[in-house]
C-alpha atoms as a PDB file:
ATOM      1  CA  UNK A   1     -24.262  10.431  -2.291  1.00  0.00           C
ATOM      2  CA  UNK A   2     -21.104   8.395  -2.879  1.00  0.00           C
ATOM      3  CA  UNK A   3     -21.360   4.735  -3.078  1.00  0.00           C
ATOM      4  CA  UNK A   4     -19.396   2.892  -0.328  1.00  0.00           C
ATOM      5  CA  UNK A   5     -16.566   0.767  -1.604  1.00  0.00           C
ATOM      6  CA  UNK A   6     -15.657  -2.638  -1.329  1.00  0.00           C
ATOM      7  CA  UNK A   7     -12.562  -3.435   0.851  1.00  0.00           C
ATOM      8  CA  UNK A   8      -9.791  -6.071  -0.095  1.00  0.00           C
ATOM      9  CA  UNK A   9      -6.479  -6.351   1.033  1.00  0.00           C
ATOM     10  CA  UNK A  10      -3.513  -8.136   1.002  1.00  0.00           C
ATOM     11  CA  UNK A  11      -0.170  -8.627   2.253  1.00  0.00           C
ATOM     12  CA  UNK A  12       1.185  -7.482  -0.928  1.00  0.00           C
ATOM     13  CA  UNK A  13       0.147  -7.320  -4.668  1.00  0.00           C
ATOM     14  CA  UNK A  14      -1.296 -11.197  -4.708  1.00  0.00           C
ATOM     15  CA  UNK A  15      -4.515 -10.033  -3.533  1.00  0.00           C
ATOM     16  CA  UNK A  16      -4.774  -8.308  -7.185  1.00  0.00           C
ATOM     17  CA  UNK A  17      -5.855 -11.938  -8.622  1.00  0.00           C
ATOM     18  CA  UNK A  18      -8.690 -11.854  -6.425  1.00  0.00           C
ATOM     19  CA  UNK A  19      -9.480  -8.636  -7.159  1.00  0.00           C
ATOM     20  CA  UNK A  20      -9.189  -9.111 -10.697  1.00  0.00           C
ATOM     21  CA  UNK A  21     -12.367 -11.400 -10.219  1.00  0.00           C
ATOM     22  CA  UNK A  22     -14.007  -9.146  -7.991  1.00  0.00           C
ATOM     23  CA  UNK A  23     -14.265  -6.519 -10.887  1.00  0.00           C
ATOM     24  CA  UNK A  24     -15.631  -8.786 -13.147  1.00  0.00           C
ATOM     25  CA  UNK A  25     -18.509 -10.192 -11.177  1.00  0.00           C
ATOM     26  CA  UNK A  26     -19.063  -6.648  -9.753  1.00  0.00           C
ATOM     27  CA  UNK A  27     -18.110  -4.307 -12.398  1.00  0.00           C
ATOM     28  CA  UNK A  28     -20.593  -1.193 -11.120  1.00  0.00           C
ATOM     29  CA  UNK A  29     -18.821  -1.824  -6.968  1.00  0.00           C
ATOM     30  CA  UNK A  30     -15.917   0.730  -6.146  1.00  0.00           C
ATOM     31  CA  UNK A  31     -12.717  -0.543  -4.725  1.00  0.00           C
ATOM     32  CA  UNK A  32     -10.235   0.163  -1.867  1.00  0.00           C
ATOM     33  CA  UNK A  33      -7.210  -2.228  -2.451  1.00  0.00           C
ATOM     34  CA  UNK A  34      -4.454  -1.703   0.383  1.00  0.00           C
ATOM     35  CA  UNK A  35      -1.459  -3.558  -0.009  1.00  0.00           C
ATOM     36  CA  UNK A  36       0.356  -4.249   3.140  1.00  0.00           C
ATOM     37  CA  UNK A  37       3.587  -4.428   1.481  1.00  0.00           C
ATOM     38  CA  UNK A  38       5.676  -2.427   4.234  1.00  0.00           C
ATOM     39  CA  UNK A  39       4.978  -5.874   6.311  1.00  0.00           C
ATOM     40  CA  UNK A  40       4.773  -8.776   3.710  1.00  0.00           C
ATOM     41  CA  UNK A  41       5.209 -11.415   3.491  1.00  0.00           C
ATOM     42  CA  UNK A  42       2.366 -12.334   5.749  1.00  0.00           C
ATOM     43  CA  UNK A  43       3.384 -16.185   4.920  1.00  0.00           C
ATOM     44  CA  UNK A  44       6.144 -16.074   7.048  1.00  0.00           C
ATOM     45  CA  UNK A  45       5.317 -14.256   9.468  1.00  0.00           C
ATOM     46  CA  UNK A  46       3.725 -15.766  13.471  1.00  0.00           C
ATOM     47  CA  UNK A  47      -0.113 -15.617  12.975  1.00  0.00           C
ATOM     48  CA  UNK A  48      -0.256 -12.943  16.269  1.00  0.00           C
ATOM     49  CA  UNK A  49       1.375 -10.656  13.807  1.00  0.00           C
ATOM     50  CA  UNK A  50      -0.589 -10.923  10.930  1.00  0.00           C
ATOM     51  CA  UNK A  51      -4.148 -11.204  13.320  1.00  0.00           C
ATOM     52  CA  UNK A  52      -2.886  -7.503  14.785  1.00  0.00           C
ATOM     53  CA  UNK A  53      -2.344  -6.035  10.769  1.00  0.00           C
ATOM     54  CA  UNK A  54      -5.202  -7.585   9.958  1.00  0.00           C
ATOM     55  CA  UNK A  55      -7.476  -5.894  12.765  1.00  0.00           C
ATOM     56  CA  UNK A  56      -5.364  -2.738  12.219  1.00  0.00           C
ATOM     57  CA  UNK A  57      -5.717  -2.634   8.199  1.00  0.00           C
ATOM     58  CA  UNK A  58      -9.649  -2.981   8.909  1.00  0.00           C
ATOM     59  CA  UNK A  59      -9.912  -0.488  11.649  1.00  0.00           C
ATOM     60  CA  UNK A  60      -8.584   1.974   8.977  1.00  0.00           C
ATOM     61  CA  UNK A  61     -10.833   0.821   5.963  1.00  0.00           C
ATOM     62  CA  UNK A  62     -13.939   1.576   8.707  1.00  0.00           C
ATOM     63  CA  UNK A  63     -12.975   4.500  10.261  1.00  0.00           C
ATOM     64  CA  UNK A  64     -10.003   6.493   8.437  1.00  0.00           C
ATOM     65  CA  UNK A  65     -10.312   5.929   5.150  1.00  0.00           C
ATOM     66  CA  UNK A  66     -11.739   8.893   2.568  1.00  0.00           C
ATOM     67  CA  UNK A  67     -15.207   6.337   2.348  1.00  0.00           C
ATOM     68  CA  UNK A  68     -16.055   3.568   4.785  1.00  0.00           C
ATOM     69  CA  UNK A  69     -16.182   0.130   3.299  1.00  0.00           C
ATOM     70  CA  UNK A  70     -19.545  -1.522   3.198  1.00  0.00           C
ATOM     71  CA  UNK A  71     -17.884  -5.185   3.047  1.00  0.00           C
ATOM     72  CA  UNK A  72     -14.229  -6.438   3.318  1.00  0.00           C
ATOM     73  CA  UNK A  73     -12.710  -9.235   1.210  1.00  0.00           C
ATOM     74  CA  UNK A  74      -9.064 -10.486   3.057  1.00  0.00           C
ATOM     75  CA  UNK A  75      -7.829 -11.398   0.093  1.00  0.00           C
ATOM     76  CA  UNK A  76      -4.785 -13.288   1.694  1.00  0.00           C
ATOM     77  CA  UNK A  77      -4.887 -16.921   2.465  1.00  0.00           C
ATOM     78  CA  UNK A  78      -2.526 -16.451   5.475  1.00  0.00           C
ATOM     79  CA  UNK A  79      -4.754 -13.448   6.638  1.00  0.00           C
ATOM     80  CA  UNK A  80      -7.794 -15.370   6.759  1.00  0.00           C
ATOM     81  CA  UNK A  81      -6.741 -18.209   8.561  1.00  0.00           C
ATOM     82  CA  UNK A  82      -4.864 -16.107  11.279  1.00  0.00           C
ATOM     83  CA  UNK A  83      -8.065 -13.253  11.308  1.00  0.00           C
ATOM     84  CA  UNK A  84     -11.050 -13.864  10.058  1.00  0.00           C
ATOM     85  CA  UNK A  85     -12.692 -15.186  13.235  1.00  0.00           C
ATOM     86  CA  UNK A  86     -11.564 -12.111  15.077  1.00  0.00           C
ATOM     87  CA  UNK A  87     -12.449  -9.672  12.680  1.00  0.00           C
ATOM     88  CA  UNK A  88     -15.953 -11.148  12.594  1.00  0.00           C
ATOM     89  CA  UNK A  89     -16.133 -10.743  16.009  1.00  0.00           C
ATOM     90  CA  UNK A  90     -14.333  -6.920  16.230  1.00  0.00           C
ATOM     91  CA  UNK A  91     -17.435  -6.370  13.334  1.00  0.00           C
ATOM     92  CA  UNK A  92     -20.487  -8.080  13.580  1.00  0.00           C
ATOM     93  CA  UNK A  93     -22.388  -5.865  11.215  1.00  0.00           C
ATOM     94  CA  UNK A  94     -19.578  -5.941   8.499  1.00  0.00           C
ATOM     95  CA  UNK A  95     -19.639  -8.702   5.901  1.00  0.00           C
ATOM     96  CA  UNK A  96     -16.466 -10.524   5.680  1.00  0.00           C
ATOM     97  CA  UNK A  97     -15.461 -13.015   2.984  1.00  0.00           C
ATOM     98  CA  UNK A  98     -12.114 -14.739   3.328  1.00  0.00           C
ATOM     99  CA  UNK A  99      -9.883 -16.943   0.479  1.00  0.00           C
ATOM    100  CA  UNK A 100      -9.078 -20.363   1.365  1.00  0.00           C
ATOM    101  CA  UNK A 101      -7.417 -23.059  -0.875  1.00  0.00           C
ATOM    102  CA  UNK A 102      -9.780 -24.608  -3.103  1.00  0.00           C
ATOM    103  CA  UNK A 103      -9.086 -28.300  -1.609  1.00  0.00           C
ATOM    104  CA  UNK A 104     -13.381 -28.939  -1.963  1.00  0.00           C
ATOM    105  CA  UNK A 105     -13.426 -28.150  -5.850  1.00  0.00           C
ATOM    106  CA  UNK A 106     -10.246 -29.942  -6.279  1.00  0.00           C
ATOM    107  CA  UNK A 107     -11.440 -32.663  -4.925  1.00  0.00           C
ATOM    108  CA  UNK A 108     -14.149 -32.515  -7.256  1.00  0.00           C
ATOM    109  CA  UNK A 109     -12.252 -32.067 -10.542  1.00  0.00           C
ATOM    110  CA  UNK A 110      -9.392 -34.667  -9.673  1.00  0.00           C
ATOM    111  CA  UNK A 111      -9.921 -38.183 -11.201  1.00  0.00           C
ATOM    112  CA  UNK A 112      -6.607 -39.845 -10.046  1.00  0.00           C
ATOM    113  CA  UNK A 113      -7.471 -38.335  -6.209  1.00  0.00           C
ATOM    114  CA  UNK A 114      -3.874 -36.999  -6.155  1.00  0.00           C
ATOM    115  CA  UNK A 115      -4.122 -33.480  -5.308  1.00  0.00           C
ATOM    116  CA  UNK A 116      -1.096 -31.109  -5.196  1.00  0.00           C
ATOM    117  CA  UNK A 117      -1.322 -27.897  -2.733  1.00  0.00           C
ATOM    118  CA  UNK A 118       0.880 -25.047  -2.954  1.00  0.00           C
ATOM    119  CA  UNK A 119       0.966 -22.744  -0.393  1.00  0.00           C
ATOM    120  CA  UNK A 120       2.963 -20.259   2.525  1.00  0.00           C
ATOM    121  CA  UNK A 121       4.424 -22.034   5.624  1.00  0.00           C
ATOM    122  CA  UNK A 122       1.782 -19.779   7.476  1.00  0.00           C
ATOM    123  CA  UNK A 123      -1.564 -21.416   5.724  1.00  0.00           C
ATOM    124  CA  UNK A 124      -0.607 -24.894   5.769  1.00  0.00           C
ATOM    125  CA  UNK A 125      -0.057 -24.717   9.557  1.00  0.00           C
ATOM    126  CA  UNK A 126      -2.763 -22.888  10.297  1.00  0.00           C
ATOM    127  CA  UNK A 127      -5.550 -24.580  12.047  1.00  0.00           C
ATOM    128  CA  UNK A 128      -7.822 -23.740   9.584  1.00  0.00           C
ATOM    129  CA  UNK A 129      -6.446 -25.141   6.821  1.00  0.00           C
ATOM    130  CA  UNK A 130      -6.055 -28.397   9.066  1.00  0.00           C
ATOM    131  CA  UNK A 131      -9.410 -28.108   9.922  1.00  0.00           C
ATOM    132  CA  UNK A 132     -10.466 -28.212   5.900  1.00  0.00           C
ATOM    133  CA  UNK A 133      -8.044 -31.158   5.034  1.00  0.00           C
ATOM    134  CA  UNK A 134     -10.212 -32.935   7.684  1.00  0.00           C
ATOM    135  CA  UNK A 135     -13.387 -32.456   6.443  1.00  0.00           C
ATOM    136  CA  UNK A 136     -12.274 -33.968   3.100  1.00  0.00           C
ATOM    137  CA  UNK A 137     -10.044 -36.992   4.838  1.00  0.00           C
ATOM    138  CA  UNK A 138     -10.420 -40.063   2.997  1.00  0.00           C
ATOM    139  CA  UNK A 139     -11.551 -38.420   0.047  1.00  0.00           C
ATOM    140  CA  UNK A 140      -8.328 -37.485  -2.181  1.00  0.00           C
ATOM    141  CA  UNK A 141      -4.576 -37.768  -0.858  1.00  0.00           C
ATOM    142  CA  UNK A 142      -3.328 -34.377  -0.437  1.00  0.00           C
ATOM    143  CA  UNK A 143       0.537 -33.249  -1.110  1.00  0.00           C
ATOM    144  CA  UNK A 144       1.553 -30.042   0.556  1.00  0.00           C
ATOM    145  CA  UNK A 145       4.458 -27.971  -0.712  1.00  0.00           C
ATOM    146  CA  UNK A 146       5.076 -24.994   1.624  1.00  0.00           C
ATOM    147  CA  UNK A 147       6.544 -22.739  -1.379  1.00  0.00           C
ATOM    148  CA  UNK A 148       9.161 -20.534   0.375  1.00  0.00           C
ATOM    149  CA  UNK A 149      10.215 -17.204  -1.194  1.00  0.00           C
ATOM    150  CA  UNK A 150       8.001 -17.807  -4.003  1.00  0.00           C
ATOM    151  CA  UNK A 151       5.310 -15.137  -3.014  1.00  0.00           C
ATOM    152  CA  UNK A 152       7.863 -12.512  -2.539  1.00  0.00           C
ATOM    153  CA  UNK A 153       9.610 -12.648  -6.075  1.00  0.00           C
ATOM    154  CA  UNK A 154       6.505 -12.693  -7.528  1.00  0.00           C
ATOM    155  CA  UNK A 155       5.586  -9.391  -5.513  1.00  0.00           C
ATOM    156  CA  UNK A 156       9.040  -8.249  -6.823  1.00  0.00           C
ATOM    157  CA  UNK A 157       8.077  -9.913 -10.318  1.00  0.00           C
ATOM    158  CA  UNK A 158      11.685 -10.925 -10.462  1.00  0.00           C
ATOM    159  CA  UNK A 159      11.126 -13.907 -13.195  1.00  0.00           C
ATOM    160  CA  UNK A 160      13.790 -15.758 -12.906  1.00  0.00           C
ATOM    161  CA  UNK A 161      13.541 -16.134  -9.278  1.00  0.00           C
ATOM    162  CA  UNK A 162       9.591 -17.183 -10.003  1.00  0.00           C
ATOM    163  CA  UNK A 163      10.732 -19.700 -12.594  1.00  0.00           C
ATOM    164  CA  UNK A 164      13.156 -21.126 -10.818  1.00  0.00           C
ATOM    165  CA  UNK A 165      11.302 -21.832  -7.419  1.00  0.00           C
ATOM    166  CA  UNK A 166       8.087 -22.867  -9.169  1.00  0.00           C
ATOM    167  CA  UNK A 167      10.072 -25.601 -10.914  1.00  0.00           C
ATOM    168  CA  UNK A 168      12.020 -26.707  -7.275  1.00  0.00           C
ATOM    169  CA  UNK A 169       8.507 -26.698  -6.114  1.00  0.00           C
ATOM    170  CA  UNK A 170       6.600 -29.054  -8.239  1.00  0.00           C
ATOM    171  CA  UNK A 171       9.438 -31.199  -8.465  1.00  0.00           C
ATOM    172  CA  UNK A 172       9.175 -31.709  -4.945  1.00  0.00           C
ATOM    173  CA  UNK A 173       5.352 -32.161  -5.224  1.00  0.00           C
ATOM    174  CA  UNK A 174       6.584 -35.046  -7.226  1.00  0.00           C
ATOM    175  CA  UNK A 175       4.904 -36.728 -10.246  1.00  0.00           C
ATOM    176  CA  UNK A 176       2.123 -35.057 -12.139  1.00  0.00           C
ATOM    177  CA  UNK A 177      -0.147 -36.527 -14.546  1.00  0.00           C
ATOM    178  CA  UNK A 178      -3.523 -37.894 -15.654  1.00  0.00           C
ATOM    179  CA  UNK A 179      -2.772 -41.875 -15.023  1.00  0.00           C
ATOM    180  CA  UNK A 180      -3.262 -43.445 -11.332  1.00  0.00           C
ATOM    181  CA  UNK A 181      -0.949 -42.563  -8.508  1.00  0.00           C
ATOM    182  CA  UNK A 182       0.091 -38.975 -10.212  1.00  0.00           C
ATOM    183  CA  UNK A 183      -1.136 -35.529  -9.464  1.00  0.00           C
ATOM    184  CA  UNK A 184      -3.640 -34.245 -11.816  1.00  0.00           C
ATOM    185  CA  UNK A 185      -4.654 -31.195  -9.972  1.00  0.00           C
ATOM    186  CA  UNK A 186      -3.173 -28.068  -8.379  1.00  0.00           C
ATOM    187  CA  UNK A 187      -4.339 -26.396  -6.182  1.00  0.00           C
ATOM    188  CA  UNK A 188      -2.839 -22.305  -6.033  1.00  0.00           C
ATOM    189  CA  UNK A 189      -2.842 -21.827  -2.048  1.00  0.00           C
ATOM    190  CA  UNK A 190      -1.930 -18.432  -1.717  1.00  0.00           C
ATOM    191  CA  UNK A 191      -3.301 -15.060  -3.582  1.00  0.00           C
ATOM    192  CA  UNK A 192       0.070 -14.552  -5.246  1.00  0.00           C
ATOM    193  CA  UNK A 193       0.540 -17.903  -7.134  1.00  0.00           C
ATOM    194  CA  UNK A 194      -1.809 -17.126  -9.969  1.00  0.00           C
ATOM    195  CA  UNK A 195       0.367 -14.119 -11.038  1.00  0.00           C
ATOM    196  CA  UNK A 196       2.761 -17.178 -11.925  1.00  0.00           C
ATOM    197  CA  UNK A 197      -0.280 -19.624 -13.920  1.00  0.00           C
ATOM    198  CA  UNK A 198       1.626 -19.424 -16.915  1.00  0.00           C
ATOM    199  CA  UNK A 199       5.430 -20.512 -15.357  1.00  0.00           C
ATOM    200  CA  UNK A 200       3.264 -23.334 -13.647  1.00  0.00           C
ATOM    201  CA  UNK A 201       1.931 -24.700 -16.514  1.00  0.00           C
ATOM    202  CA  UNK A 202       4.445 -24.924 -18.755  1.00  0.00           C
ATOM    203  CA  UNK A 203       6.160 -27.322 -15.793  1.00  0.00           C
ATOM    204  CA  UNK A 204       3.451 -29.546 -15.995  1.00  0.00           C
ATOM    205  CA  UNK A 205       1.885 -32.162 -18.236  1.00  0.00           C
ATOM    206  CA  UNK A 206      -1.171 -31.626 -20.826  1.00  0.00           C
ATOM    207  CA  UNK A 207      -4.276 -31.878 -19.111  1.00  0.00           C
ATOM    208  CA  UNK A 208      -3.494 -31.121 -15.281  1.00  0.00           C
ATOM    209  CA  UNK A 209      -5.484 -28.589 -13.681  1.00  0.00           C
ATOM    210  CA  UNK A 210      -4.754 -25.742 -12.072  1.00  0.00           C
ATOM    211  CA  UNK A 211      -7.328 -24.352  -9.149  1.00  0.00           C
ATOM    212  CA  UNK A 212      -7.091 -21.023  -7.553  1.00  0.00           C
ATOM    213  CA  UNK A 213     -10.024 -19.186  -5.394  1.00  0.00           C
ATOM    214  CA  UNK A 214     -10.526 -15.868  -7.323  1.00  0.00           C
ATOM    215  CA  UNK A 215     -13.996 -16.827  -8.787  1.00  0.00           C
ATOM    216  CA  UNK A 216     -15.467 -18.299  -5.697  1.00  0.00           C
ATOM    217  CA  UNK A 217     -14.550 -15.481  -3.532  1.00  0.00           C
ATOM    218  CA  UNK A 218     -15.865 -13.113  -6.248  1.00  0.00           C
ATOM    219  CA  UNK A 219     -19.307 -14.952  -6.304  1.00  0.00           C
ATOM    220  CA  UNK A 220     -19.619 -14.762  -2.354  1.00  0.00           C
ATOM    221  CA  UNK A 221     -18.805 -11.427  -2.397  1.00  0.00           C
ATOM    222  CA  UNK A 222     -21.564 -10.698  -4.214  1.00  0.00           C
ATOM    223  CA  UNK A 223     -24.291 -12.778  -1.882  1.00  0.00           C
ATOM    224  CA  UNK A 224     -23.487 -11.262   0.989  1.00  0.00           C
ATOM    225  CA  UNK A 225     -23.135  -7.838   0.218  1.00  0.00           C
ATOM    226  CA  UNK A 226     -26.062  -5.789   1.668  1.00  0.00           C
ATOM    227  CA  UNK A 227     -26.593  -3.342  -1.178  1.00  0.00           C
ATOM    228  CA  UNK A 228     -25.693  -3.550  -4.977  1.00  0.00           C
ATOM    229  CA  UNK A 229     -24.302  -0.124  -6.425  1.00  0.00           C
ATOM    230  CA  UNK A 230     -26.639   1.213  -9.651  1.00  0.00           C
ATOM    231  CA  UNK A 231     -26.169  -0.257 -13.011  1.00  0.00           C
ATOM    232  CA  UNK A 232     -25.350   2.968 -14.334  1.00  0.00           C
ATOM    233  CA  UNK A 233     -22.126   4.014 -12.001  1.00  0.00           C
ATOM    234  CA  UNK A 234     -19.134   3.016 -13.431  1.00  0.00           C
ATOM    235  CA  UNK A 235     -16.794   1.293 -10.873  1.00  0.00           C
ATOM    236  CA  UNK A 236     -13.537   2.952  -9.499  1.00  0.00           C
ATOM    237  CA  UNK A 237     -10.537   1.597  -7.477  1.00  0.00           C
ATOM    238  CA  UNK A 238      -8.456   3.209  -4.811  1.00  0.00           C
ATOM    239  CA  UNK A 239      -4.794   1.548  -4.328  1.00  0.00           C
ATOM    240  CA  UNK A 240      -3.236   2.348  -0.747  1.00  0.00           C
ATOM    241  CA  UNK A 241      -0.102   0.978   0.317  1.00  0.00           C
ATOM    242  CA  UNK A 242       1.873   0.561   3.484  1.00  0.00           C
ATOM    243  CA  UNK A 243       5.092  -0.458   1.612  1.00  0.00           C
ATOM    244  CA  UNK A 244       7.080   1.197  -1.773  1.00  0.00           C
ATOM    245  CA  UNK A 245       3.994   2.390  -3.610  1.00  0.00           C
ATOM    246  CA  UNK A 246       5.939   1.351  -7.351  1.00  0.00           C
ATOM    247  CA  UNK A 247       5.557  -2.036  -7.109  1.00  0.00           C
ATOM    248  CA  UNK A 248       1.932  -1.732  -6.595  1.00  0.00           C
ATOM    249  CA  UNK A 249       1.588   0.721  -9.042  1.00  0.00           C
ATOM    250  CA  UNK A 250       3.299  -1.324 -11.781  1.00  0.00           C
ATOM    251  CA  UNK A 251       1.529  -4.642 -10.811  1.00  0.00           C
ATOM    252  CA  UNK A 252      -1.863  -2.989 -10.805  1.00  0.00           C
ATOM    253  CA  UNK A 253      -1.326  -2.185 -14.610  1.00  0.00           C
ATOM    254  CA  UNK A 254       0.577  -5.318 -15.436  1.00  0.00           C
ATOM    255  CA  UNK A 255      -2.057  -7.925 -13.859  1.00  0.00           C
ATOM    256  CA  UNK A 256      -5.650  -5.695 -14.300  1.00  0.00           C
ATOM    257  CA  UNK A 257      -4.709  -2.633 -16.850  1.00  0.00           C
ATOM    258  CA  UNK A 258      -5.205  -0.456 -13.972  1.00  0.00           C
ATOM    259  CA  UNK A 259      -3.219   2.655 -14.325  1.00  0.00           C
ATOM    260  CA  UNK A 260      -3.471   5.320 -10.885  1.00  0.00           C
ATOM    261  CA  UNK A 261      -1.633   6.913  -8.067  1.00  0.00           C
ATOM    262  CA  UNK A 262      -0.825   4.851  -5.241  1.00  0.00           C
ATOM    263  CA  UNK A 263      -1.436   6.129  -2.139  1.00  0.00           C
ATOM    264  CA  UNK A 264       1.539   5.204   0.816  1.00  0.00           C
ATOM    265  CA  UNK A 265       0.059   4.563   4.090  1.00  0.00           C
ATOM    266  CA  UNK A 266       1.282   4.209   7.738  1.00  0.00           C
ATOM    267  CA  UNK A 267      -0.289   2.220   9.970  1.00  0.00           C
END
């Protein structure tokens, strides 16, 4: 008997950093990625719409797809804050992990208590989110940058574009550094930014750290699934997507070496 897979899905190909880390904690788990490209970017869309792709992405993962998931990772900060309560209760036996942005380990790491967020227009409004920045008020000062655009060249990994709005966007973050009353951490609010770690980082001053959510979501994963595949089957991934199936092909072997059909879907 097959193994069931793991779920994770996106509104694009950002939800490849997360499961990036997925594979690595869980090397033996099979995959279903689904890349809801045909309807990205989730960031700026209203959060009705992305609750309704959301329930209908998972309906299909449970019910239509070639192996029912056994868990589901939304590996879309926009996703989870608009979903993840409702899909919980559409699927009380299913275990759900979301992404959120790191703002608790952030916290942690920063010693000037300047933290720098970067993230859709769709997370930081989100109740959610505002419902996280609460929990830590008092304890670091937290600069928002809703990074417009951003998420969409880098699903179009048009460079230049990625460059150029990743330097308008920590400018307007403002001053970065390790001395008092400058930013000395980052925090990557949206599945898509790490795919542009290496543009960010040359923008930014030695020592500043950058936090996204890939590792912790990878770890949870793990805890709550209900059953661990065998040591001895070798992990597979399935890439579906609702959009041009290229781009997700081409990320896929850019970002994790993975080289496979894609799949389109309509849903």
């Amino acid at each position: 008997m097959l193994p069931r897979p793991i779920g994770v899905f996106d509104s694009g190909v950002g939800g490849l950093s997360v499961l990036k880390a997925l594979r690595l904690e869980l090397p033996h788990e099979d995959f279903v990625y689904l890349a809801d490209s045909g309807y990205a970017p989730y960031g700026e869309r209203s959060e009705s719409f992305v609750a309704a792709r959301a329930r209908t992405i998972t309906c299909h993962l449970l019910h239509d797809a070639h192996l029912p998931i056994k868990a589901l990772v939304i590996a879309c900060n926009t996703a989870t804050a608009a979903a993840i309560h409702l899909l919980r209760q559409d699927h009380p036996g299913l275990p759900i992990v979301g992404v959120e942005p790191a703002l608790k380990p952030a916290v942690a790491a920063s010693c000037t208590r300047r933290i720098g967020v970067m993230a859709t227009r769709g997370t930081l409004a989100s109740q959610k989110f505002s419902s996280l920045l609460a929990k830590l008020d008092g304890q670091a000062e937290f600069i928002c940058q809703p990074c417009d655009g951003l998420a969409d060249a880098i699903e179009r990994a048009d460079t230049s574009q990625i460059i150029a709005l990743s330097a308008d966007y920590i400018r307007a973050i403002g001053q970065f550094g390790l001395n008092d009353g400058e930013v000395d951490t980052l925090v990557l609010g949206c599945t898509h930014y790490p795919f542009a770690n290496a543009h960010l980082q040359a923008l930014l001053p030695a020592g500043v750290q950058i936090i996204d959510n890939g590792e912790p979501v990878a770890r949870q994963t793990r805890r709550v699934l209900p059953q661990l595949a065998s040591a001895d089957h070798s992990g597979q991934v399935r890439l579906y997507s609702t959009g041009h199936p290229q781009l997700l092909a081409q990320a896929a072997l850019r970002w994790l070496g993975l080289a496979g059909e894609v799949q389109t879907l309509v849903l």
